[in-house]
Protein backbone atom coordinates (compact mmCIF):
# COMPACT_ATOMS: atom_id res chain seq x y z
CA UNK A 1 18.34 11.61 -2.99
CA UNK A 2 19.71 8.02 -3.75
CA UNK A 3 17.33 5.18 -3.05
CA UNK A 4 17.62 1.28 -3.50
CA UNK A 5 15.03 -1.12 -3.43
CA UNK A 6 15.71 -4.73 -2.20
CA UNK A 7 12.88 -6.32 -3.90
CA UNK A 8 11.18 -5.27 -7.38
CA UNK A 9 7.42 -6.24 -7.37
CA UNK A 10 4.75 -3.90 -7.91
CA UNK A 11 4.32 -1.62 -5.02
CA UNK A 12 8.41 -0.55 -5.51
CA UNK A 13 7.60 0.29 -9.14
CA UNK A 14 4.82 2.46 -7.79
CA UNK A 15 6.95 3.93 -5.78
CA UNK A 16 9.67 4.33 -8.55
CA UNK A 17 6.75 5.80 -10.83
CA UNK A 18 6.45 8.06 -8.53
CA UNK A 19 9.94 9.63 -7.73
CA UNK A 20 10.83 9.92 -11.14
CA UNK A 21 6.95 12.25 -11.84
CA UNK A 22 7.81 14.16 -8.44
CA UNK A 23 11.73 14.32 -10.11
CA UNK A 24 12.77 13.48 -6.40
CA UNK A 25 15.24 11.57 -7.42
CA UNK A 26 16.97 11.12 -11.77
CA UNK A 27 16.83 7.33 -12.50
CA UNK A 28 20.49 7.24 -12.52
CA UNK A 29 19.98 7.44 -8.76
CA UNK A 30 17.67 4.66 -8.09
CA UNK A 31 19.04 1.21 -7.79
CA UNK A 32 16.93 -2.36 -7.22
CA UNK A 33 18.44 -5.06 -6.39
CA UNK A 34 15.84 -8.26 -7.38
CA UNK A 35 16.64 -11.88 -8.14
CA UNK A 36 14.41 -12.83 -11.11
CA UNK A 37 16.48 -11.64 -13.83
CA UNK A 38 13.71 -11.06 -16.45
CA UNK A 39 11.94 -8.79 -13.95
CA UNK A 40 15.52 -6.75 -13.58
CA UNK A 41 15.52 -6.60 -17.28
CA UNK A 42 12.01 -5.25 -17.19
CA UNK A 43 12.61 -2.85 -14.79
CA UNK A 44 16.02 -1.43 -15.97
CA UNK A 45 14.35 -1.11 -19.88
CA UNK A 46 11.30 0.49 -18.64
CA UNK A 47 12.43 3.20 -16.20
CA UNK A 48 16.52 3.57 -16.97
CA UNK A 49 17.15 2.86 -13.65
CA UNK A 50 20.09 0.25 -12.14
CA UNK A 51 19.48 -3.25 -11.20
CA UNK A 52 21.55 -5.59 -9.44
CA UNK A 53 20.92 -9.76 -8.45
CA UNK A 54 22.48 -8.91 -5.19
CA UNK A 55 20.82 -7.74 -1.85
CA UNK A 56 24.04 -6.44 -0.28
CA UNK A 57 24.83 -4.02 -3.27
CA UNK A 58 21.72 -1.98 -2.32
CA UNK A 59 23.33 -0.69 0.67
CA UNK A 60 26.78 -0.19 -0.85
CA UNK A 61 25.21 2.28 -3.26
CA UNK A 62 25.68 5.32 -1.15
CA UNK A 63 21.90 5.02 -0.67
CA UNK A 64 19.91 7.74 1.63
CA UNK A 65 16.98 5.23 1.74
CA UNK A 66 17.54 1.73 1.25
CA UNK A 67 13.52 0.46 0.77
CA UNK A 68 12.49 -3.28 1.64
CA UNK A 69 10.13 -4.63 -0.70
CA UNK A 70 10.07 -7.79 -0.16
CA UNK A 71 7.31 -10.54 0.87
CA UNK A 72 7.10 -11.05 4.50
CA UNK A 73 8.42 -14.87 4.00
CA UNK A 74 12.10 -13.92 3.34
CA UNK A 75 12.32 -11.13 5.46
CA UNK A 76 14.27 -13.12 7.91
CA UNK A 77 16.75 -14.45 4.97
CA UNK A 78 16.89 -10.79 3.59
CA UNK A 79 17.26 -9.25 6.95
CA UNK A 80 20.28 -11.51 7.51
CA UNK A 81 21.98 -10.35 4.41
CA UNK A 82 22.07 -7.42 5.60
CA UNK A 83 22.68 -7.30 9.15
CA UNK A 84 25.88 -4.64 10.44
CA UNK A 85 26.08 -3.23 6.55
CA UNK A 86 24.00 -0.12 7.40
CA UNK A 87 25.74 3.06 7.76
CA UNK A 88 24.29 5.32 10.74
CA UNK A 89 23.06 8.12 8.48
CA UNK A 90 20.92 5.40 6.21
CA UNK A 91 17.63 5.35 6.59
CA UNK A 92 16.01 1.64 6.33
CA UNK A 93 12.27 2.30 4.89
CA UNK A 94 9.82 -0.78 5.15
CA UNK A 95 7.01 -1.86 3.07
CA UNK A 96 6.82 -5.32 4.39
CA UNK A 97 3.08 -6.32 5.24
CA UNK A 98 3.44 -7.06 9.26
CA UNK A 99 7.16 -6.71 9.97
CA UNK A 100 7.65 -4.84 13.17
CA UNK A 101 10.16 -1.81 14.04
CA UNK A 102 11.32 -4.00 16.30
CA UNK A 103 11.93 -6.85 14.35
CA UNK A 104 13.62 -4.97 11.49
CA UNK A 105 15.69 -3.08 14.64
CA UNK A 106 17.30 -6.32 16.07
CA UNK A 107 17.39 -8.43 12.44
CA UNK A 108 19.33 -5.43 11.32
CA UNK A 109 20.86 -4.11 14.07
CA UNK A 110 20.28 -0.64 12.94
CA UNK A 111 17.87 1.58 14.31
CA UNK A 112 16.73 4.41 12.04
CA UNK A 113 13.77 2.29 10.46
CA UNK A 114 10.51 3.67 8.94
CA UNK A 115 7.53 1.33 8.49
CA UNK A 116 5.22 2.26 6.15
CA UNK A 117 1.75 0.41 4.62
CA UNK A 118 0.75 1.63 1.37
CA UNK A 119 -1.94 0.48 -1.57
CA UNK A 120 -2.55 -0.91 -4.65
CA UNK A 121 -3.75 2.74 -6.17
CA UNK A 122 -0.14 3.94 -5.10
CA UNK A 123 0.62 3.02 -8.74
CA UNK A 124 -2.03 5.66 -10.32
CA UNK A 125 -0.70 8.17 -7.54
CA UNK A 126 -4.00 8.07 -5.84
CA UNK A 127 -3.27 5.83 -3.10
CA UNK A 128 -2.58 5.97 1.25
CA UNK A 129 0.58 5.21 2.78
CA UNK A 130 0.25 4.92 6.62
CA UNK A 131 3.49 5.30 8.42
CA UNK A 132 5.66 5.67 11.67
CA UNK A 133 9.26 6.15 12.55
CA UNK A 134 11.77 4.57 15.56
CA UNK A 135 12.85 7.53 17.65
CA UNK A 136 16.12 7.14 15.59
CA UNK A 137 14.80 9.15 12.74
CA UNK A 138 15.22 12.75 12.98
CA UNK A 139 13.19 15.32 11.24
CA UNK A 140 15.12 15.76 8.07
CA UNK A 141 14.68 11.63 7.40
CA UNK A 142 10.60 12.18 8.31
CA UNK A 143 10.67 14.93 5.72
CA UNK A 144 12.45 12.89 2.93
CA UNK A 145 9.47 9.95 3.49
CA UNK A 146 7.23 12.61 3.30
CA UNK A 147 8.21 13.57 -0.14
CA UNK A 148 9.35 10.40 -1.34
CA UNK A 149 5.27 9.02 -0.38
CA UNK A 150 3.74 12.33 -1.06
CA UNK A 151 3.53 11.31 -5.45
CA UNK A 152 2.09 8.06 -4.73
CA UNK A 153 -1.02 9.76 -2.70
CA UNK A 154 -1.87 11.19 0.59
CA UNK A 155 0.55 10.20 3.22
CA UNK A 156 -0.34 9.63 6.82
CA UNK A 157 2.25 9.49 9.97
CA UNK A 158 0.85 7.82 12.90
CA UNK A 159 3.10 7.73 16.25
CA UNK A 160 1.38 4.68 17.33
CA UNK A 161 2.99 1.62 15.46
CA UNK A 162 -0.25 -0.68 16.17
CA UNK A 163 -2.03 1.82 13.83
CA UNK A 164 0.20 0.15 10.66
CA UNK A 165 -1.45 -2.86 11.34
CA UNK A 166 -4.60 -1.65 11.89
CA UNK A 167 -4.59 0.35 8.28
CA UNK A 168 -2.94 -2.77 6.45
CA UNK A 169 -6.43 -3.94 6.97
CA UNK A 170 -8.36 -1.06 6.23
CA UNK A 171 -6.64 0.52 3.70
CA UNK A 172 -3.94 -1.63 2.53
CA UNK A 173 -6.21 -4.87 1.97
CA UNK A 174 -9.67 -2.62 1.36
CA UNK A 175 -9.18 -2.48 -2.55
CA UNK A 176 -9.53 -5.83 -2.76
CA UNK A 177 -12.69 -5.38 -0.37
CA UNK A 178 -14.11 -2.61 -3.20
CA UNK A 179 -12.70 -4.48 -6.36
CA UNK A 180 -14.94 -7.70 -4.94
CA UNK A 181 -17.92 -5.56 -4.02
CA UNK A 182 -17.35 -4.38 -7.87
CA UNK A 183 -17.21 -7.51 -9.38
CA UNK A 184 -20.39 -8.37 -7.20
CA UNK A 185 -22.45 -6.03 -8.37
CA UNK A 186 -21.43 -6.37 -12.22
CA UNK A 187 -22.53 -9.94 -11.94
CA UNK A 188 -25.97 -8.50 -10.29
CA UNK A 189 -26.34 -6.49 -13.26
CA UNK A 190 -25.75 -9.73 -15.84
CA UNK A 191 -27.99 -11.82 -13.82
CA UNK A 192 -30.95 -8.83 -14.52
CA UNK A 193 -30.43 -9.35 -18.33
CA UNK A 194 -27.50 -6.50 -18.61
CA UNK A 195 -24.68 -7.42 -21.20
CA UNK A 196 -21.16 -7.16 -19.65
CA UNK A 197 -20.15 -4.32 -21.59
CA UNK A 198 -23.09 -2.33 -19.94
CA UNK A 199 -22.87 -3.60 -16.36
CA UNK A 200 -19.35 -3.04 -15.93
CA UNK A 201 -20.01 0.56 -17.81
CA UNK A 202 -22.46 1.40 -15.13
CA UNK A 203 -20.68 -0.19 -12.26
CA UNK A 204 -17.63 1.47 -12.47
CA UNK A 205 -18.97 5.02 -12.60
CA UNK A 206 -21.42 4.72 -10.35
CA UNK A 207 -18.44 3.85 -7.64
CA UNK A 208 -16.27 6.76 -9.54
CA UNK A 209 -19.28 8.66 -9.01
CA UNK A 210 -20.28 7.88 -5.18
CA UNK A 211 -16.70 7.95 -4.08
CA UNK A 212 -16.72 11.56 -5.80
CA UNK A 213 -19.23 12.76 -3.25
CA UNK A 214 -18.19 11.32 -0.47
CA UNK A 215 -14.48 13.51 -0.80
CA UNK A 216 -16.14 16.54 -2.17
CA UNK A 217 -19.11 16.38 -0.08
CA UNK A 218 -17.34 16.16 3.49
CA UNK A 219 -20.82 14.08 4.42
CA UNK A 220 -21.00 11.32 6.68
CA UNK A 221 -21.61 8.14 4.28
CA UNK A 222 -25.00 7.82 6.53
CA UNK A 223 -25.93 10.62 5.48
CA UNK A 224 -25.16 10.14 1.72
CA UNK A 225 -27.16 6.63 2.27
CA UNK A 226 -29.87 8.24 3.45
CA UNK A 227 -30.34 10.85 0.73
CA UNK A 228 -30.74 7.90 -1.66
CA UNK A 229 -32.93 5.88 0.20
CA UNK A 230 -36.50 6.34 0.10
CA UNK A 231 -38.99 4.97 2.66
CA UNK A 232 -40.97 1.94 0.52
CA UNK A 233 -38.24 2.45 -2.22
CA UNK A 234 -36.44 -0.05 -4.74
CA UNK A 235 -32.66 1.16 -2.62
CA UNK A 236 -35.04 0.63 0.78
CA UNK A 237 -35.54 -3.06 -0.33
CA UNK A 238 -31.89 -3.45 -1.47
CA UNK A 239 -30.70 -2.16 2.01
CA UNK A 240 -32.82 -4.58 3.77
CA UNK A 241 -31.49 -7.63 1.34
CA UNK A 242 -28.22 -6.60 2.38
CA UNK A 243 -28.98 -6.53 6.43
CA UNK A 244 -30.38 -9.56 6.53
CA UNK A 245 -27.77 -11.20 4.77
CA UNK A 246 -25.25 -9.97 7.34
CA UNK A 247 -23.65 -7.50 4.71
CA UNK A 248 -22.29 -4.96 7.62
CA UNK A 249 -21.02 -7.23 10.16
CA UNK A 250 -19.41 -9.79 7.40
CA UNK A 251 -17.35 -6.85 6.03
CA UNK A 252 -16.55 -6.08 10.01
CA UNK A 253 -15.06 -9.15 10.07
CA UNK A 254 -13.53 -9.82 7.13
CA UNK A 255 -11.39 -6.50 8.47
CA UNK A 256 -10.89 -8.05 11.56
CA UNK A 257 -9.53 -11.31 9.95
CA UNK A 258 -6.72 -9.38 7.33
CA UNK A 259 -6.22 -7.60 10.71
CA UNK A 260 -5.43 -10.96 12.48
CA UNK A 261 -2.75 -12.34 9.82
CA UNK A 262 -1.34 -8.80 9.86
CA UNK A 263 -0.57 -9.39 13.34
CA UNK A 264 0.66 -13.35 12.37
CA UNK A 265 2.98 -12.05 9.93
CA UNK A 266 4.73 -10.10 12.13
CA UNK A 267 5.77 -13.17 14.01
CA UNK A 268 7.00 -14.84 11.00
């Protein structure tokens, strides 16, 4: 499998990380084509791979999957690049926070286009990548995504494209959501007397811990909540700090609101 990347941030070196672990692909086979030179210099040092200032060459490479990684703001300028240079039998993969099939279809004009929405823990190979495919893409293309997202996590194909936008909300942005909660709750701990050292200690496992249960478990989280919650309790008290300060229905909409400039970048 030959791949190029237009774009080199950190969500294509996941993704590099991870075809190189799974051997899908040697590095001789991987190409990325990014402007900031110290980044290609990075990049090629780091993982042997090729690395090119030039958009265009990622498609001359005799790539099977040429992978846009790019920030939604030059899609159009990157798109443009590259418009009539696709071969048939190319498939054009998309990581691109809000860019529609449909979009990438017509700036393109080519037609076998995957659109996929990973995260952050992508890079540790514990991440989700949502995804869906234009009726272009045959089987054999649906399996190659499969195994070229498969080492960065668990992969999920949706037929419904509306469901991409959906999960960059959920999933894509919700590390962020947990990371903040984190930080949160290390600063609770500080504020009691804690030193750092120790809040963050205890912080961090007890999410390693909870998260733990909730895969190995198979429980619903109510369920899980309500096992530690004792009627009159010190966790009782907490929970009803955390109602009354509008703790469920902020989250709710803080979802909703990365939802609604998921939808705005797609009109970009």
């Amino acid at each position: 499998m030959i791949i190029s990347f237009i774009g080199g941030g950190a969500m294509c070196e996941a993704i590099v990380q991870g075809i190189l672990s799974a051997k899908s692909a040697n590095c001789a086979d991987i190409l990325i084509a990014e402007p900031n030179e110290e980044r290609r210099v990075k990049l090629k040092k780091q993982y042997g791979i090729k690395t090119t200032p030039n958009n265009t060459d990622a498609i001359h490479n005799n790539a099977d999957i040429i992978v846009l990684s790019i920030k939604p703001q030059v899609l159009a300028a990157v798109t443009h690049e590259l418009k009539d240079l696709l071969k048939p039998q190319q498939l054009l993969l998309s990581i691109v926070a809000g860019a529609k099939l449909d979009t990438i279809i017509k700036s393109t004009n080519h037609d076998s286009v995957i659109r996929v929405m990973p995260n952050t823990p992508a890079q540790i190979g514990a991440g989700v990548s949502v995804w869906t495919a234009t009726p272009a893409v045959d089987g054999e293309k649906k399996e190659m995504t499969a195994e070229l997202l498969n080492p960065l996590g668990i992969e999920i194909y949706v037929e419904d494209e509306s469901m991409i936008d959906m999960s960059t909300a959920l999933s894509g942005s919700g590390p962020a959501y947990l990371f903040a909660f984190v930080e949160s709750l290390i600063e609770a701990g500080i504020s009691l007397g804690m030193s750092k050292e120790l809040s963050n200690e205890l912080v961090i496992h007890t999410v390693l811990g909870s998260s733990k249960m909730l895969n190995q478990t198979g429980m619903d989280p109510s369920e899980l909540r309500n096992l530690v919650t004792s009627p009159g309790g010190t966790t009782s008290a907490a929970l009803s700090k955390l109602n009354e300060e509008g703790f469920s229905q902020s989250l709710i909409m803080a979802v909703k609101s990365a939802y609604k400039r998921s939808i705005e970048l797609g009109k970009l």
